[in-house]
C-alpha atoms as a PDB file:
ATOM      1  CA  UNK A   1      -3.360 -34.075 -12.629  1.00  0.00           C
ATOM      2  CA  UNK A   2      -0.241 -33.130 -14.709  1.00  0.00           C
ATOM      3  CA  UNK A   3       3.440 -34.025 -14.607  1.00  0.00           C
ATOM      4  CA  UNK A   4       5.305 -34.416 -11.152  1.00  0.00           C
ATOM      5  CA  UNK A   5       1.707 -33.056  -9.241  1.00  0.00           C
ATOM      6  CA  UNK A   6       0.283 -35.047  -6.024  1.00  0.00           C
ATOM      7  CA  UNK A   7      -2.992 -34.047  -4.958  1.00  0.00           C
ATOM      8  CA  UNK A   8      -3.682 -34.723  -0.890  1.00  0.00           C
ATOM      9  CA  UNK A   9      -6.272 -34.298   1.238  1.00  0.00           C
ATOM     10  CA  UNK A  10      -4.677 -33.163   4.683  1.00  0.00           C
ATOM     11  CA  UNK A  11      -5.228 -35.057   7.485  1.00  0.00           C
ATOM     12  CA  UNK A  12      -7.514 -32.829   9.946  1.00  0.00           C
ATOM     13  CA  UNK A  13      -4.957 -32.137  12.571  1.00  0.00           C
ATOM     14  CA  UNK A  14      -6.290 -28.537  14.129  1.00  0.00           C
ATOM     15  CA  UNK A  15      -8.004 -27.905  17.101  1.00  0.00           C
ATOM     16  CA  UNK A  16      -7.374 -29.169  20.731  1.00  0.00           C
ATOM     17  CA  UNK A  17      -5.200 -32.293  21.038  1.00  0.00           C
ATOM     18  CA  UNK A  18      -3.075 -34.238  23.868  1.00  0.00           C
ATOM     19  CA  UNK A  19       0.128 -34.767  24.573  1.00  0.00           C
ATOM     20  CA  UNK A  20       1.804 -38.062  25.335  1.00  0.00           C
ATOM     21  CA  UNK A  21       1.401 -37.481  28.665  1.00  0.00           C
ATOM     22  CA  UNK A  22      -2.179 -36.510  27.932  1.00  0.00           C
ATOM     23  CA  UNK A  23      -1.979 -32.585  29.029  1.00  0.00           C
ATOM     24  CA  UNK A  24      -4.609 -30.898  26.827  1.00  0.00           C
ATOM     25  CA  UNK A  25      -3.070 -28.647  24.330  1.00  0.00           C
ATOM     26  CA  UNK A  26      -5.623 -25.655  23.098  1.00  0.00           C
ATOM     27  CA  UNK A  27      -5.908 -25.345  19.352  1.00  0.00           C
ATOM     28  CA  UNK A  28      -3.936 -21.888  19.505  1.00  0.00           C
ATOM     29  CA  UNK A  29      -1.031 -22.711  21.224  1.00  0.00           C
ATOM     30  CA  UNK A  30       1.877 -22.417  18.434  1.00  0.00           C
ATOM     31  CA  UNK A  31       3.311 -25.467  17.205  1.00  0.00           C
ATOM     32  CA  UNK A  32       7.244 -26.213  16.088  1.00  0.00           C
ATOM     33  CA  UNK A  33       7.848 -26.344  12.393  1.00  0.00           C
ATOM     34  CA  UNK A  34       6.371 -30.343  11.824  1.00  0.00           C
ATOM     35  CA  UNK A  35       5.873 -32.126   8.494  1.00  0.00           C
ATOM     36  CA  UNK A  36       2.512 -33.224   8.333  1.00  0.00           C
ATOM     37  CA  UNK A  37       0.653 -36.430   6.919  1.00  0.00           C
ATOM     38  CA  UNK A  38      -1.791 -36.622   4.355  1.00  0.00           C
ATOM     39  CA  UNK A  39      -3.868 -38.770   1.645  1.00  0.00           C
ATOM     40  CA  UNK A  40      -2.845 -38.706  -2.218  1.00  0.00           C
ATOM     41  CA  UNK A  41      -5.985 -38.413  -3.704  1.00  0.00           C
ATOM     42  CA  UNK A  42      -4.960 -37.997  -7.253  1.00  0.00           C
ATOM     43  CA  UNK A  43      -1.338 -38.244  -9.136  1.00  0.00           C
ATOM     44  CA  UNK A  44       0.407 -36.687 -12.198  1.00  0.00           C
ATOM     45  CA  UNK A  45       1.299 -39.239 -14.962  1.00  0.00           C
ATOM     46  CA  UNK A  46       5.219 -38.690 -14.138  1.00  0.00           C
ATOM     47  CA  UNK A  47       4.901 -39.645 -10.438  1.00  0.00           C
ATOM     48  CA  UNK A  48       6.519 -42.630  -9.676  1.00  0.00           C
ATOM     49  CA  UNK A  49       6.594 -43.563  -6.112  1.00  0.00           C
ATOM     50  CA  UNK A  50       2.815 -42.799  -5.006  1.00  0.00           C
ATOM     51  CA  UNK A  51      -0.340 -43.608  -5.612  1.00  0.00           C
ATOM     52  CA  UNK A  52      -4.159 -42.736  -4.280  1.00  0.00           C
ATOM     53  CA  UNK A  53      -4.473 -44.112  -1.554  1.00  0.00           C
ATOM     54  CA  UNK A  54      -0.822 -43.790  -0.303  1.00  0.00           C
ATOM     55  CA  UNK A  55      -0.100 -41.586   2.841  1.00  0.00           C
ATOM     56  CA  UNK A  56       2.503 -39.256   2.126  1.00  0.00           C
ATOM     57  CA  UNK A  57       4.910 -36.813   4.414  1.00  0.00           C
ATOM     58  CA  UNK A  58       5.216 -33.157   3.497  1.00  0.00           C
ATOM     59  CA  UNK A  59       6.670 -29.431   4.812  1.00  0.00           C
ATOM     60  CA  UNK A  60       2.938 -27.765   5.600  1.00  0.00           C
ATOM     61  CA  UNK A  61       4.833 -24.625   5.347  1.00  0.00           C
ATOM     62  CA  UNK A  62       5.116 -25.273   1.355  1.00  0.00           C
ATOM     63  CA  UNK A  63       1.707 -26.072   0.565  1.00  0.00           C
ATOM     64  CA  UNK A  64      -0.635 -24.332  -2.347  1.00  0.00           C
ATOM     65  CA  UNK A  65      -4.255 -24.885  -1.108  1.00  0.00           C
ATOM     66  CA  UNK A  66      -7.255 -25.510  -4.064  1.00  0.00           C
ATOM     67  CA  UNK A  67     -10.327 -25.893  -3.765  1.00  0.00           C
ATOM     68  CA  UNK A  68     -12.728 -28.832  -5.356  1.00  0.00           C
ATOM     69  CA  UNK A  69     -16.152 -29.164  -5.606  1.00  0.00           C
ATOM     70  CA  UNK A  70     -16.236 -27.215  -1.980  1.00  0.00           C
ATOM     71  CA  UNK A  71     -13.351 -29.345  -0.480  1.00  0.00           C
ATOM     72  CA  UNK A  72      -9.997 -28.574   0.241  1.00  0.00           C
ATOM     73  CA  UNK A  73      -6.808 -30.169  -1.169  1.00  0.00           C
ATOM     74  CA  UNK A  74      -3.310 -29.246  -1.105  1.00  0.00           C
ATOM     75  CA  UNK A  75      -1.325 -29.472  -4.135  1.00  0.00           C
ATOM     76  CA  UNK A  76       2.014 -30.706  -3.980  1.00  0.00           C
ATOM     77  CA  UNK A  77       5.287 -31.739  -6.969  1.00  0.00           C
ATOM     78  CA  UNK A  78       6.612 -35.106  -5.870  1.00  0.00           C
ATOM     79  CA  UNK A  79      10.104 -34.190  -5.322  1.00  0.00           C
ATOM     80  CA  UNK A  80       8.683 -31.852  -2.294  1.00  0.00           C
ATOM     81  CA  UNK A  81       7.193 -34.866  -0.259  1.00  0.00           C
ATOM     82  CA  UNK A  82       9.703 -36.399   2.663  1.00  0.00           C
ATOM     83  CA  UNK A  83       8.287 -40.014   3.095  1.00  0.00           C
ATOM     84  CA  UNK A  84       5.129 -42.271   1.530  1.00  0.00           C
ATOM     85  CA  UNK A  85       3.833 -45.255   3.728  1.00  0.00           C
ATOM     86  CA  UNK A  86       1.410 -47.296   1.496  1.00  0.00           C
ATOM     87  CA  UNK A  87       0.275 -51.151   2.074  1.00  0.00           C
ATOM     88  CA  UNK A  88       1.617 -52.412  -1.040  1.00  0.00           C
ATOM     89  CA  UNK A  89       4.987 -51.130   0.289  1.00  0.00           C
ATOM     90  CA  UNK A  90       4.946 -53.683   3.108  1.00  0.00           C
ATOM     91  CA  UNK A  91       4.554 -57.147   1.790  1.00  0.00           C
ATOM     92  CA  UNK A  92       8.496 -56.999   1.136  1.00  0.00           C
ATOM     93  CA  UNK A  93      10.552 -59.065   3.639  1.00  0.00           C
ATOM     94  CA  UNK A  94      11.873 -56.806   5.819  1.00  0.00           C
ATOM     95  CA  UNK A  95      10.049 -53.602   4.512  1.00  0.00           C
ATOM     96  CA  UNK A  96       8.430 -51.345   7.637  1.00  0.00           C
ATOM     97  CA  UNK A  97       6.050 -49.656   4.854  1.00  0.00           C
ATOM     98  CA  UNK A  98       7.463 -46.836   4.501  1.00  0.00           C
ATOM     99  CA  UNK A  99       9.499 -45.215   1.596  1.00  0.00           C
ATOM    100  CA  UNK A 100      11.967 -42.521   2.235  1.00  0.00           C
END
């Protein structure tokens, strides 16, 4: 990976899924504009605040897909991801985890 680059590995959210209230929602039924969660699977050597491993929070709507050895990733620039929740971000006193 170069510069400010994340690469994730999107967190398989299509198909059928259930509301809080647990009404069935069919996989084409068109969803509001969301950010989505992924995995940072590999990082630039100018990112700072993530690692692999890290989950990260990002537009879907500003992705570039690649493809790897028959798997998709999506290939973000750091300063386009909205929040990273990691582990080592929560042994703080007082920390929830998460890094906005």
């Amino acid at each position: 990976m170069l510069h400010d680059r994340v690469l994730v590995r999107a967190d398989a959210g299509e198909g059928e899924r259930r509301s809080t209230g647990g009404i069935l929602i069919p996989a084409t039924a068109e969803l509001s504009r969301r950010c989505a969660w992924a995995e940072a699977v590999a990082v630039g050597q100018s990112v700072r605040t993530v690692e692999p491993g890290d989950r990260v929070l990002y537009d879907p709507e500003d992705k570039l897909e690649v493809e790897v050895r028959g798997a998709t990733y999506v290939l973000l620039r750091e300063r386009d991801l909205h929040a990273v929740a990691a582990e080592r971000l929560s042994g703080a006193e007082g920390s929830t985890g998460l890094y906005l």
